[in-house]
Protein backbone atom coordinates (compact mmCIF):
# COMPACT_ATOMS: atom_id res chain seq x y z
CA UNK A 1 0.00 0.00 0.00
CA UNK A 2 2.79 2.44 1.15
CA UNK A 3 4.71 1.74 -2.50
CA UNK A 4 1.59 1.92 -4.39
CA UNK A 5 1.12 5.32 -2.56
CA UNK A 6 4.37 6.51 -3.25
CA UNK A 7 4.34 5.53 -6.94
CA UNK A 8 1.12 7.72 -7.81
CA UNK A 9 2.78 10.77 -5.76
CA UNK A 10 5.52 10.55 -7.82
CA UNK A 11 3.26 9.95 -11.30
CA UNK A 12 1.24 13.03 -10.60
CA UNK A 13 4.58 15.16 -9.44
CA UNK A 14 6.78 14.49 -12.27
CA UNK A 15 3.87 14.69 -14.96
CA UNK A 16 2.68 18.20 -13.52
CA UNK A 17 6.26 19.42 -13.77
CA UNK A 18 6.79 18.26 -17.23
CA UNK A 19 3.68 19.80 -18.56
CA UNK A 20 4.55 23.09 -16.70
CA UNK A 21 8.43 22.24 -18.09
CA UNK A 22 6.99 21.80 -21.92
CA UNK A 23 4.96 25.54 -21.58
CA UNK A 24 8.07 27.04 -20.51
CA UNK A 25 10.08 25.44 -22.98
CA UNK A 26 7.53 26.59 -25.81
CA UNK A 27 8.06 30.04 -24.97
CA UNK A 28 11.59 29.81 -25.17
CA UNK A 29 10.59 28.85 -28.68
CA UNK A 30 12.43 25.01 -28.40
CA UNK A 31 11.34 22.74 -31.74
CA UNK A 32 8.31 20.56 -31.01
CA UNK A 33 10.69 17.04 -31.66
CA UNK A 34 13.27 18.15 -28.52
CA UNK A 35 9.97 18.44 -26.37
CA UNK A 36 9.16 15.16 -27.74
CA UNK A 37 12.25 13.71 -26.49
CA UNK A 38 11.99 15.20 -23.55
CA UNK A 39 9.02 13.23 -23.10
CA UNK A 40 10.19 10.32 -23.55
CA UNK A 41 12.95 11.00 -21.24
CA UNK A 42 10.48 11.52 -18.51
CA UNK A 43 7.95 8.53 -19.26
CA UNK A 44 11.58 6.34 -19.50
CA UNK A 45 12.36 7.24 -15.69
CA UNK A 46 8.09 6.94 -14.57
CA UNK A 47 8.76 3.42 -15.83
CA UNK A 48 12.10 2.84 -14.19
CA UNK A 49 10.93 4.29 -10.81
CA UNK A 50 7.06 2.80 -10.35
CA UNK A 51 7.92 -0.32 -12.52
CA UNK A 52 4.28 -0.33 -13.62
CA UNK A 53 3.28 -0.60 -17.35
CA UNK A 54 0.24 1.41 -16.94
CA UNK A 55 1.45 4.33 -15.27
CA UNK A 56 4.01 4.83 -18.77
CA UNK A 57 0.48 4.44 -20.90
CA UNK A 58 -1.44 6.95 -18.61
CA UNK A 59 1.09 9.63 -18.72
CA UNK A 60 1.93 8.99 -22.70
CA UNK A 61 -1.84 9.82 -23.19
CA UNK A 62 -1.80 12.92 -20.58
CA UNK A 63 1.60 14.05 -22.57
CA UNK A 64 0.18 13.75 -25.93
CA UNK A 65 -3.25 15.29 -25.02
CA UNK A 66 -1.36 18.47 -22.90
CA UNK A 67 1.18 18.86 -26.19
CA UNK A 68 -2.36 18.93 -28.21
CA UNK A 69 -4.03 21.25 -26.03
CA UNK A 70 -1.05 23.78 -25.29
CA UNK A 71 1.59 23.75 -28.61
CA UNK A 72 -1.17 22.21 -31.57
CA UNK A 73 -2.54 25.15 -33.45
CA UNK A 74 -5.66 25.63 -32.92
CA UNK A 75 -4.48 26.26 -29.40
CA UNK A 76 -6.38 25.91 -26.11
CA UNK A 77 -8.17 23.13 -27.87
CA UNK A 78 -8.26 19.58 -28.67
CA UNK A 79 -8.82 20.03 -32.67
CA UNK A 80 -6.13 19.78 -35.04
CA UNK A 81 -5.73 21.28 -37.89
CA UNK A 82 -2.46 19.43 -39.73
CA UNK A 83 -3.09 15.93 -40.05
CA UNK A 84 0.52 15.39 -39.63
CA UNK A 85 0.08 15.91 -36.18
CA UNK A 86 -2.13 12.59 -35.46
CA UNK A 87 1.06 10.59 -37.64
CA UNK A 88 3.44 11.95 -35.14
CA UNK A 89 1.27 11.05 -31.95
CA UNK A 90 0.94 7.63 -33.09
CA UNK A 91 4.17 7.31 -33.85
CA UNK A 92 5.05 9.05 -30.21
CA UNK A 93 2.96 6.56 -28.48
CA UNK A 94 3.94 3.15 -29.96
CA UNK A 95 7.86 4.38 -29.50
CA UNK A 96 6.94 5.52 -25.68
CA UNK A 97 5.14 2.10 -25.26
CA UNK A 98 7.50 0.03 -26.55
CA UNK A 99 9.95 1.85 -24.52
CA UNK A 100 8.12 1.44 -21.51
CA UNK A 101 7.50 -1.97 -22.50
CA UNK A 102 11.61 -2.66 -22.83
CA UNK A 103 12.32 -0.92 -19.57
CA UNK A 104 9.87 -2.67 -17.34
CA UNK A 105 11.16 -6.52 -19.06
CA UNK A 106 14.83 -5.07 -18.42
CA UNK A 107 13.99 -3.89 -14.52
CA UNK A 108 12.48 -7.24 -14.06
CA UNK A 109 15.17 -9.15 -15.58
CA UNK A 110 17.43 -6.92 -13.70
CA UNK A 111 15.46 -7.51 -10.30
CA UNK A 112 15.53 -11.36 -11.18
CA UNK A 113 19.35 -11.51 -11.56
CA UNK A 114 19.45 -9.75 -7.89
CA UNK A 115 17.63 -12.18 -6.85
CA UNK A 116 19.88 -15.29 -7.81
CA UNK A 117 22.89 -13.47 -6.96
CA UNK A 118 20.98 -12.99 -3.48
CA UNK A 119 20.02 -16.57 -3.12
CA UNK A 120 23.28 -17.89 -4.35
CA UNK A 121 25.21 -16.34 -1.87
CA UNK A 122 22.75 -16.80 0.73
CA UNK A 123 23.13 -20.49 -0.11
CA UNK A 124 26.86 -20.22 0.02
CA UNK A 125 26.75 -18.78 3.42
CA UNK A 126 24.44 -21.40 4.84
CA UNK A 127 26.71 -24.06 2.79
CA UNK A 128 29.98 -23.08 4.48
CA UNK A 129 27.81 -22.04 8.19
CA UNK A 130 27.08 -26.50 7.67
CA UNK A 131 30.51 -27.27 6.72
CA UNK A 132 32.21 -25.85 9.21
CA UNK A 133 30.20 -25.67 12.13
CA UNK A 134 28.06 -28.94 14.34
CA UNK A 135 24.74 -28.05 15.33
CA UNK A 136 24.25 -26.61 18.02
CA UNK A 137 22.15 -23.57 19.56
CA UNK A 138 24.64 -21.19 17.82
CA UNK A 139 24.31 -22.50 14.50
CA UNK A 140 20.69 -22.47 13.87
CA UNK A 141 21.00 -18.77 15.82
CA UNK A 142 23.52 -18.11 12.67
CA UNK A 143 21.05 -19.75 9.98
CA UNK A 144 17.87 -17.64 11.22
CA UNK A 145 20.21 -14.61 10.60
CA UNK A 146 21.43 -15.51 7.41
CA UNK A 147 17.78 -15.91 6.71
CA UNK A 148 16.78 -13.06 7.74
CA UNK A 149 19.14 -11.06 5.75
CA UNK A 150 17.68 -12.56 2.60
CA UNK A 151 13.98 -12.56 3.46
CA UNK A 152 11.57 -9.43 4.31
CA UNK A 153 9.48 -11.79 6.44
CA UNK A 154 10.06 -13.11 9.99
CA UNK A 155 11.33 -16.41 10.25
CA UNK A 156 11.75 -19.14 13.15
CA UNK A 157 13.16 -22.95 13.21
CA UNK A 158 10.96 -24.79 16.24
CA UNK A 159 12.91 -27.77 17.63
CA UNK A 160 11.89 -30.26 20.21
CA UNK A 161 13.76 -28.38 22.68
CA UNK A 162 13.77 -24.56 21.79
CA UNK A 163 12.57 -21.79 19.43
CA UNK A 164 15.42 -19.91 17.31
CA UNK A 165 14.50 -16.77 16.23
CA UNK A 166 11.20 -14.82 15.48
CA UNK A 167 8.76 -16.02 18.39
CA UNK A 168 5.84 -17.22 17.60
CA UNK A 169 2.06 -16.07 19.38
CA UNK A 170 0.20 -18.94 18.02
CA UNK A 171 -2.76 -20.65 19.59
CA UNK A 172 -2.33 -24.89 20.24
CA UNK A 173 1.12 -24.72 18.47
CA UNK A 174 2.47 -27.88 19.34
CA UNK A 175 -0.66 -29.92 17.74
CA UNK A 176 0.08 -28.10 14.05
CA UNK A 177 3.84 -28.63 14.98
CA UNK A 178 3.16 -32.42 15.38
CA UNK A 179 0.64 -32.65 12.64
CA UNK A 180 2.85 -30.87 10.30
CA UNK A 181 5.85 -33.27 11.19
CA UNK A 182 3.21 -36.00 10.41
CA UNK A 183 1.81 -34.98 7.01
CA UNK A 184 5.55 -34.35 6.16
CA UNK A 185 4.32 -31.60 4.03
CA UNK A 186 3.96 -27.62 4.79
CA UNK A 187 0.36 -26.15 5.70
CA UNK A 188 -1.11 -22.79 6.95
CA UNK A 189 -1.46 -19.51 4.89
CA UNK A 190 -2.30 -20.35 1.14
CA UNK A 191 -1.38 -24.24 1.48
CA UNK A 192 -3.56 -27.20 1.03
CA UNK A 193 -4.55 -27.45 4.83
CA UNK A 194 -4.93 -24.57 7.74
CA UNK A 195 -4.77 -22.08 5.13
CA UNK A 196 -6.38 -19.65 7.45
CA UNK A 197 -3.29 -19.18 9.78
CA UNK A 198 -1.20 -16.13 9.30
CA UNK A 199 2.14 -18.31 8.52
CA UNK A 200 2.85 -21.42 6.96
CA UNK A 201 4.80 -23.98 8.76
CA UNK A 202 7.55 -26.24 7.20
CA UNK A 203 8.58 -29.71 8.24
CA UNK A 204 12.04 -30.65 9.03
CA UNK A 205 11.99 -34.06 9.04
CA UNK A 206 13.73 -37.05 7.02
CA UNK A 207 13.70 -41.18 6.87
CA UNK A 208 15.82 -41.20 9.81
CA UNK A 209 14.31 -38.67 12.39
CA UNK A 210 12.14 -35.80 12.86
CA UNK A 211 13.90 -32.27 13.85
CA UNK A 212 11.66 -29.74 13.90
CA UNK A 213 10.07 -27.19 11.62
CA UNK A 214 10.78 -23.77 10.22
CA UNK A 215 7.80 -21.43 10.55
CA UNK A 216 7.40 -18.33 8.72
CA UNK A 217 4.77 -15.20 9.46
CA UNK A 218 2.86 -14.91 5.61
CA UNK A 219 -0.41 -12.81 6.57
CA UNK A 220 0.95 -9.32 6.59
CA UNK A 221 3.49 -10.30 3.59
CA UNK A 222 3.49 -10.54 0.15
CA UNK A 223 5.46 -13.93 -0.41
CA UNK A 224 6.20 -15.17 -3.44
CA UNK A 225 5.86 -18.90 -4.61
CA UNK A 226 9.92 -18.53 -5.46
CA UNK A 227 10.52 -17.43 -2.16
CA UNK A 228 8.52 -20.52 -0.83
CA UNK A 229 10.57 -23.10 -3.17
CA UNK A 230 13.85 -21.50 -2.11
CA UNK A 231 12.91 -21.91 1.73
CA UNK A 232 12.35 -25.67 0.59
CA UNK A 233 15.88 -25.71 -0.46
CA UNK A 234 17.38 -24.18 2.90
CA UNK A 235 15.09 -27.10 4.68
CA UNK A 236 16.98 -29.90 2.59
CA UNK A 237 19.89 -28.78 3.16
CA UNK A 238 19.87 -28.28 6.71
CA UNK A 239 17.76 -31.86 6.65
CA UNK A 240 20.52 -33.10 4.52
CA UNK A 241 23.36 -31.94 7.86
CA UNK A 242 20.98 -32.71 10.10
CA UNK A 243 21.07 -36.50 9.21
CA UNK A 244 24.62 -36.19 8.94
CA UNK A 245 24.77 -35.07 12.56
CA UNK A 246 22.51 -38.36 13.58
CA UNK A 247 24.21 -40.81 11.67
CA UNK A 248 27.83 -39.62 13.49
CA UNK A 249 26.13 -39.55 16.95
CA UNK A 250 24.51 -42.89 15.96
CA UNK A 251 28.07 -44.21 14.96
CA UNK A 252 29.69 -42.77 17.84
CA UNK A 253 26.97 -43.97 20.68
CA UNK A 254 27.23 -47.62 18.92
CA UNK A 255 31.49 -47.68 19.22
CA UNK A 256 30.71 -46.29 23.12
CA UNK A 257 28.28 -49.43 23.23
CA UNK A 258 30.74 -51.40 21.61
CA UNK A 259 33.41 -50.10 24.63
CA UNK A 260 31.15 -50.95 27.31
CA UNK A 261 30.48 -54.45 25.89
CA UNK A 262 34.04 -54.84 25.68
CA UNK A 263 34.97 -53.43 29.31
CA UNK A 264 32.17 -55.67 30.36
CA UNK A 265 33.64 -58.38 29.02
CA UNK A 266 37.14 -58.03 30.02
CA UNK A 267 35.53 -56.98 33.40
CA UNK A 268 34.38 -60.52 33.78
CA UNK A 269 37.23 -62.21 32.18
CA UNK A 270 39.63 -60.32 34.65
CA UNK A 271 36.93 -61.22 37.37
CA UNK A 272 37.27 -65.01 36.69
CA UNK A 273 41.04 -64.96 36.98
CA UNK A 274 41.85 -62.34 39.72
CA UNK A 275 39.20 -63.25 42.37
CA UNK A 276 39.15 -67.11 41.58
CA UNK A 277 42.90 -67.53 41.92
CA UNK A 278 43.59 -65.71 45.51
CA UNK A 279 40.04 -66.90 46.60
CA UNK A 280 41.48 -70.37 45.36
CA UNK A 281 44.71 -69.83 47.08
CA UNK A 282 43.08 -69.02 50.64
CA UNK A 283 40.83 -71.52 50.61
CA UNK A 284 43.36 -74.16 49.92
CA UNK A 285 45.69 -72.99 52.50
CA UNK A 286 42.81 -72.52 55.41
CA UNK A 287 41.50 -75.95 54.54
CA UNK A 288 45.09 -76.94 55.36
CA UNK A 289 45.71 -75.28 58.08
CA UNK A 290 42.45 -76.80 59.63
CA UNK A 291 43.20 -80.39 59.06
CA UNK A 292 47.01 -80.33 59.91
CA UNK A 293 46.99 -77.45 62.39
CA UNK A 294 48.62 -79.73 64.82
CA UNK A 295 51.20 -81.70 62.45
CA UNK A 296 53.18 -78.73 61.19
CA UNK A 297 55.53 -76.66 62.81
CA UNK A 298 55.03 -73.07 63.68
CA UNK A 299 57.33 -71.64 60.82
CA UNK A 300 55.08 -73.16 58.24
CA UNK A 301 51.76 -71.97 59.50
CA UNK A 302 53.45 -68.51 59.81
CA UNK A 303 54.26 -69.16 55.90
CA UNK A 304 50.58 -70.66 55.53
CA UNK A 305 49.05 -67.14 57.16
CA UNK A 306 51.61 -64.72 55.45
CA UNK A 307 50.12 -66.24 51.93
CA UNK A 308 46.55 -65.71 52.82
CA UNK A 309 47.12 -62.44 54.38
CA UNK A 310 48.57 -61.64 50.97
CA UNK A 311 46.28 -63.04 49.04
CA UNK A 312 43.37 -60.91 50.91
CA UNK A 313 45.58 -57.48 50.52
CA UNK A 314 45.25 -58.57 46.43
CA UNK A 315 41.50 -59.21 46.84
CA UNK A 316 40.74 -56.15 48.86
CA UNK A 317 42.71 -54.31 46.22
CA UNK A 318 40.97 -55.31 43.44
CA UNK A 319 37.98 -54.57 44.75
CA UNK A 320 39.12 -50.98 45.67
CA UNK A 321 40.09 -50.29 42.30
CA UNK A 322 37.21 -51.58 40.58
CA UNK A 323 34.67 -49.98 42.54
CA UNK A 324 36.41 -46.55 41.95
CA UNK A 325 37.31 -47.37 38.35
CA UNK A 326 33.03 -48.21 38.34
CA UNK A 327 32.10 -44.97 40.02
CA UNK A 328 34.74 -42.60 37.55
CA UNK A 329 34.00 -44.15 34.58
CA UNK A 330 30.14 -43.47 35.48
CA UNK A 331 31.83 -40.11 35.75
CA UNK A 332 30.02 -39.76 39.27
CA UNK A 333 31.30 -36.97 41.90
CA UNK A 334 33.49 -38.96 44.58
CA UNK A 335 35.53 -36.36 45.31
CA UNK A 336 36.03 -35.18 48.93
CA UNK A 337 38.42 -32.36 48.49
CA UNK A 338 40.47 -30.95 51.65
CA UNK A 339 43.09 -28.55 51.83
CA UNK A 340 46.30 -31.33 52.65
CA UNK A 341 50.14 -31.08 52.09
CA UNK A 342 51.32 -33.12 49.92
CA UNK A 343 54.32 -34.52 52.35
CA UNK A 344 52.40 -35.77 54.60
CA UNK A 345 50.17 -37.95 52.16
CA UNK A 346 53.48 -38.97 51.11
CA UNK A 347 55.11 -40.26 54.02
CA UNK A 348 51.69 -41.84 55.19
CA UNK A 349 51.92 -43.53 52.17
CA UNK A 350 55.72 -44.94 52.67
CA UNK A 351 54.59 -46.09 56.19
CA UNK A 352 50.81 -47.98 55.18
CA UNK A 353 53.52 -49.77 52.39
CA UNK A 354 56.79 -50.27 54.26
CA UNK A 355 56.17 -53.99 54.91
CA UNK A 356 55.75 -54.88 51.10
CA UNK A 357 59.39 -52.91 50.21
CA UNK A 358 61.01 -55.91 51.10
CA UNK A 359 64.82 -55.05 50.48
CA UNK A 360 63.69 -51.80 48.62
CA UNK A 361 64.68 -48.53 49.63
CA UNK A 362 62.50 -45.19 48.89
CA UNK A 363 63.51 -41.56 49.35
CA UNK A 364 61.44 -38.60 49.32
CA UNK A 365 63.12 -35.66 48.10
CA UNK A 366 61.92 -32.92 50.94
CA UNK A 367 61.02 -29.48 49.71
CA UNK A 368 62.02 -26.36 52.23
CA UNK A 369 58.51 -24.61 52.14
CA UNK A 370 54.68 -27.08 52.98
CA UNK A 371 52.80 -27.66 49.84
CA UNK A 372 49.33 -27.61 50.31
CA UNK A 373 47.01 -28.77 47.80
CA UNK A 374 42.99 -28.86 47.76
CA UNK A 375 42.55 -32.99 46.77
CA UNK A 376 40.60 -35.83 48.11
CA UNK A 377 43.46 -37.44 50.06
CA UNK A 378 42.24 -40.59 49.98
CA UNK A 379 42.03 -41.28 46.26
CA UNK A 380 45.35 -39.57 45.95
CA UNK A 381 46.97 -41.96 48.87
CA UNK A 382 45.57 -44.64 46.57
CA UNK A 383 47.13 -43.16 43.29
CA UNK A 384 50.44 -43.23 45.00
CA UNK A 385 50.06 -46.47 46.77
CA UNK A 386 49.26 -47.70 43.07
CA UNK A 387 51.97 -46.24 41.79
CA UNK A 388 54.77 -47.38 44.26
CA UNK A 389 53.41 -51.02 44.41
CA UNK A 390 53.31 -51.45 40.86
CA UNK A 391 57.37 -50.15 40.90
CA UNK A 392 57.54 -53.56 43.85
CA UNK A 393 55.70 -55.79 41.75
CA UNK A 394 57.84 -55.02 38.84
CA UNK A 395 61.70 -53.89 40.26
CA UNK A 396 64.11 -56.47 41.67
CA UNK A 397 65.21 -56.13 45.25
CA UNK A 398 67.71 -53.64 46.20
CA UNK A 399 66.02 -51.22 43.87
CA UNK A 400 65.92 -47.62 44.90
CA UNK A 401 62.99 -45.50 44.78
CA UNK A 402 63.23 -41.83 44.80
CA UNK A 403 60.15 -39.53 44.90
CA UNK A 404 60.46 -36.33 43.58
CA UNK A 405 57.30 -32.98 44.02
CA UNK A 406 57.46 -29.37 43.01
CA UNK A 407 55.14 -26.38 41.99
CA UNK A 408 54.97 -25.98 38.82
CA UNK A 409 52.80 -23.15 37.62
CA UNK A 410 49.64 -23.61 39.06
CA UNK A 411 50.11 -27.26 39.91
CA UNK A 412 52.09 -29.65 42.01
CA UNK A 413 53.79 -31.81 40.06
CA UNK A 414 55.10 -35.30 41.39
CA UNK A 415 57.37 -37.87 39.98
CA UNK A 416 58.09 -41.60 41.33
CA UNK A 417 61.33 -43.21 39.88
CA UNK A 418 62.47 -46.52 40.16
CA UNK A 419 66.13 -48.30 38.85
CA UNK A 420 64.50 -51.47 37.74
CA UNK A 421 65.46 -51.60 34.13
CA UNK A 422 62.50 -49.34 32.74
CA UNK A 423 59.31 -50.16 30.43
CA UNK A 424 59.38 -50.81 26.77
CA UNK A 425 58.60 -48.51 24.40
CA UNK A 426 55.96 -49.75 22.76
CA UNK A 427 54.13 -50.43 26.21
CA UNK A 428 54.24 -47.27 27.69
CA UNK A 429 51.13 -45.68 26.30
CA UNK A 430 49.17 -49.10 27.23
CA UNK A 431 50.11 -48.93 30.60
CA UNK A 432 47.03 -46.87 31.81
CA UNK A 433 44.81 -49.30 29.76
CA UNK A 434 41.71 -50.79 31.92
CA UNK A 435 43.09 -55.01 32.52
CA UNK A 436 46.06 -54.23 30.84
CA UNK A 437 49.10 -55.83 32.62
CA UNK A 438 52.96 -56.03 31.41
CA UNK A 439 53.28 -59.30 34.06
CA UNK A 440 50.11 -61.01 33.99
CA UNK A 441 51.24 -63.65 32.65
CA UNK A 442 53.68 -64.43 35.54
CA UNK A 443 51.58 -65.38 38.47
CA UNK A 444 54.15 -64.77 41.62
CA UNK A 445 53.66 -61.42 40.11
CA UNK A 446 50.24 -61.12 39.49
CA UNK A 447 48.79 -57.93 38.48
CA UNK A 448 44.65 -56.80 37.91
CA UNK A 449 45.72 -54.77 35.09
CA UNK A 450 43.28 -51.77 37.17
CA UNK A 451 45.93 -50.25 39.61
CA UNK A 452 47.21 -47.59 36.93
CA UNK A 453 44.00 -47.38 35.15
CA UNK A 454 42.77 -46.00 38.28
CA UNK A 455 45.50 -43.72 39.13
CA UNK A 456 44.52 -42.28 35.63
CA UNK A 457 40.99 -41.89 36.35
CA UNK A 458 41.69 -40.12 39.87
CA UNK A 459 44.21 -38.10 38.84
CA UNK A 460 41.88 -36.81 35.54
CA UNK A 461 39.04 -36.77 38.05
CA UNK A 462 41.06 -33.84 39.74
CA UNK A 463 41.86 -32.13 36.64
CA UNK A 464 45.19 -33.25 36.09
CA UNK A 465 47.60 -35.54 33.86
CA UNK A 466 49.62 -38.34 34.65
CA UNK A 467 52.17 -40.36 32.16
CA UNK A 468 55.10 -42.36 32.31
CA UNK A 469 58.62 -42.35 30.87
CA UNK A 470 62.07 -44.14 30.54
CA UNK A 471 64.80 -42.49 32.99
CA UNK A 472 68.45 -43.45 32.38
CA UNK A 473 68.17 -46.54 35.05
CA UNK A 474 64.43 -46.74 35.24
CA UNK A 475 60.57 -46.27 35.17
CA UNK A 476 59.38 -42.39 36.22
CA UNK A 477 55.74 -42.25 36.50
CA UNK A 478 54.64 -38.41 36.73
CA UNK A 479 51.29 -36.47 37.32
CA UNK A 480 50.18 -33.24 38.18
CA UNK A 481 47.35 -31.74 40.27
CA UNK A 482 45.64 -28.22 40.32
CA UNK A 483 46.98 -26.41 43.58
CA UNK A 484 42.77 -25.24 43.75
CA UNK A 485 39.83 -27.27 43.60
CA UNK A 486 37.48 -26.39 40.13
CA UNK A 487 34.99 -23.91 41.60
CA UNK A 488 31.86 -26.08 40.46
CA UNK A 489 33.00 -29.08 42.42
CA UNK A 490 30.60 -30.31 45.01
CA UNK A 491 32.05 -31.86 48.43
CA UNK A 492 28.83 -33.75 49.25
CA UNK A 493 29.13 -37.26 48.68
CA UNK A 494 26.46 -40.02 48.39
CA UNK A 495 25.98 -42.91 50.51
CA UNK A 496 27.68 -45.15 48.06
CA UNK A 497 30.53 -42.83 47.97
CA UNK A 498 30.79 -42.77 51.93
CA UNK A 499 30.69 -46.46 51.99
CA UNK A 500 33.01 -46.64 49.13
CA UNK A 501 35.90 -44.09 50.60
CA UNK A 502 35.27 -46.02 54.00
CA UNK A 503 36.13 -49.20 52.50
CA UNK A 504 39.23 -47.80 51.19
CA UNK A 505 40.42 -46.39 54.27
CA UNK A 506 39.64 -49.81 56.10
């Protein structure tokens, strides 16, 4: 209405000037063929500026009937008295028509080339937006303002979970969201079905899932089939990333499925072997000890106790680890964090362990100033236990251990070295592998393949990194902690954790 408006103010304007321009111009005595021009000057820019065929017509008639009127002798009149005259009106009107006629085609070819370029870049920006972005919130933000750019009508993509863009005010909503999801086809204003809504809603949906739809506000604006079928196009292509998206989350929850089968199954393999053998072990020596208590002599039951006692530690162990290993990988909270200092976990650790050093030595390299560090001490007592009993299990006697801590940035960073001969390379990125053991294979040094698989998870749990490496005599294993506890991290534990951190400190 506004442009319709505008176009008839300017009709009327320019036409009352050039009439007033043409009297002027006849009493400056200017040849009737220049004013002729001049005409079609002016009816040339009426057609470029209201892009209407019949405003060109209306004003070539007013033109010829004011030059008839004003400049035709008789003048004042509408007779004519050379017959010439009608031969050059005729001829002025068919040139200004066809004229008018050629500028309108070339405007709308003009306005039609706009438009590709438009939509051709537009597509080009959603096309690289897809390539180089997942979905997420942001990107359909980014696609309803690429949109918008392009279209002069509000626009809004409606997912299960949230509304991007234009928000809608529309009465039972989620029935014609589900319905239109359903027919798989778009409906509201000027479609086959709810035509009488003010917008027409667009399915986003394909073979493998439904995603939402893309609504559009069509009662107060004037859109355009073309528009309609290149809003079609967006839809397939984000339908076409869209399915992309589910078929790599699809892939990637299947190989996580795949994991868990496999840790299950290793679980229970590892479950077979390292509770059945110490469970067969202390049964076997308790059944003995019952039935020839009294026939052997005291240094063999001491021997007879000392293996079961031993065989328990392994069991309880286990058990420790796995429940932890359970509770991490579950990727629940079981951290109790306390301010400690990190030599006293350490030498609490030496003395819960000194009985299994045998003839090995350990060293704790002291530092001048106290180290304190916000941690759960008793998963990190565990990490370190881990740590030094797997350098026991796997170091001959007489080895020296020497345990090494210092800041380091914003972290404390601690390093356990042995002289036992080191790892291979080709094992030392396996080494933190859930069941994986470099002994277990060797039963006077048996090994649950969890002990540094947990130290990983703990450590991580914490926020920090552990790895190993190849000194010039020996094994290091290193990790660091955060000196501060993440801000989000809750200290209140569940009663599973309770019983869990109880158990460990039993």
């Amino acid at each position: 209405m506004k442009a319709h408006l505008k176009n008839v103010i300017f009709f009327l304007g320019i036409t009352a000037l050039m009439i007033v321009l043409m009297i002027s111009l006849d009493g400056f005595h200017v040849n009737d063929e220049n004013i002729f021009l001049l005409f079609v000057f002016v009816i040339l820019i009426t057609s470029i500026e209201t892009s209407k065929l019949y405003y060109g017509i209306m004003q070539t008639i007013i033109f010829t009937l004011s030059f008839n009127y004003f400049l035709t002798a008789p003048r004042y009149t509408f007779h004519i008295d050379d017959q010439n005259y009608y031969v050059s009106f005729v001829i002025f009107i068919t040139i200004t028509l066809i004229v008018n006629s050629l500028v309108l085609q070339l405007k709308k070819q003009m306005i039609l080339s706009k438009n590709k370029e438009n939509r051709i870049r537009t597509l080009y920006d959603i096309t690289s937006l897809f390539l180089y972005n997942h979905i997420d919130d942001d990107i359909y933000q980014m696609l309803i303002s690429i949109l918008d750019k392009h279209f002069h009508f509000p626009l809004s993509i409606i997912t299960q979970r949230k509304t991007y863009g234009h928000v809608l005010n529309i009465d039972s909503f989620d029935e014609l969201f589900a319905y239109c999801l359903d027919k798989d086809q778009p409906i509201g204003f000027n479609q086959q079905e709810f035509s009488h809504l003010p917008l027409i809603i667009f399915p986003i949906k394909s073979k493998l899932a439904d995603y939402g739809v893309l609504a559009v506000e069509a009662g107060n604006y004037n859109i355009s089939q073309e528009e309609i079928d290149f809003l079609i196009v967006v839809i397939r292509e984000l339908t076409l990333v869209l399915d992309k998206e589910y078929i790599a989350k699809k892939q990637e929850e299947s190989k996580i499925q795949m994991e868990k089968e496999k840790f299950k199954t290793a679980l229970l393999r590892g479950l077979s072997h390292d509770i059945k053998t110490p469970l067969t072990s202390i049964q076997s020596g308790s059944d003995f000890l019952l039935e020839s208590y009294d026939l052997i002599d005291d240094q063999s039951k001491k021997e007879l106790i000392q293996d079961i006692y031993q065989e328990s530690c392994f069991m309880s162990d286990f058990v420790r680890n796995l429940l932890n290993l359970s509770m991490l990988s579950e990727n629940k909270n079981i951290l109790q964090y306390s301010k400690e200092s990190i030599e006293d976990i350490l030498f609490d650790v030496i003395g819960k362990i000194k009985k299994r050093l045998s003839h090995r030595t350990i060293e704790v390299d002291q530092q001048r100033d106290m180290i304190l560090v916000d941690l759960d001490p008793v998963l990190i007592n565990q990490v370190i236990v881990n740590i030094l009993e797997n350098a026991i299990k796997h170091t001959p006697d007489g080895t020296h251990i020497t345990i090494n801590y210092h800041l380091d940035g914003d972290c404390i960073l601690i390093e356990i070295s042995d002289t036992g001969g080191g790892i291979k390379d080709n094992q030392l990125d396996k080494i933190f592998e859930d069941f994986y053991s470099i002994t277990k294979n060797q039963d006077h040094m048996r090994s649950t393949g969890l002990g540094l698989s947990i130290c990983k998870a703990i450590v991580e749990a914490h926020g920090g990194k552990i790895w190993a490496f190849n000194n010039p005599r020996g094994a290091t294993f290193a990790f660091t902690l955060p000196l501060t506890a993440p801000v989000n991290q809750s200290n209140i534990q569940s009663d599973e954790t309770v019983m869990s951190n109880e158990h460990i400190v039993k």
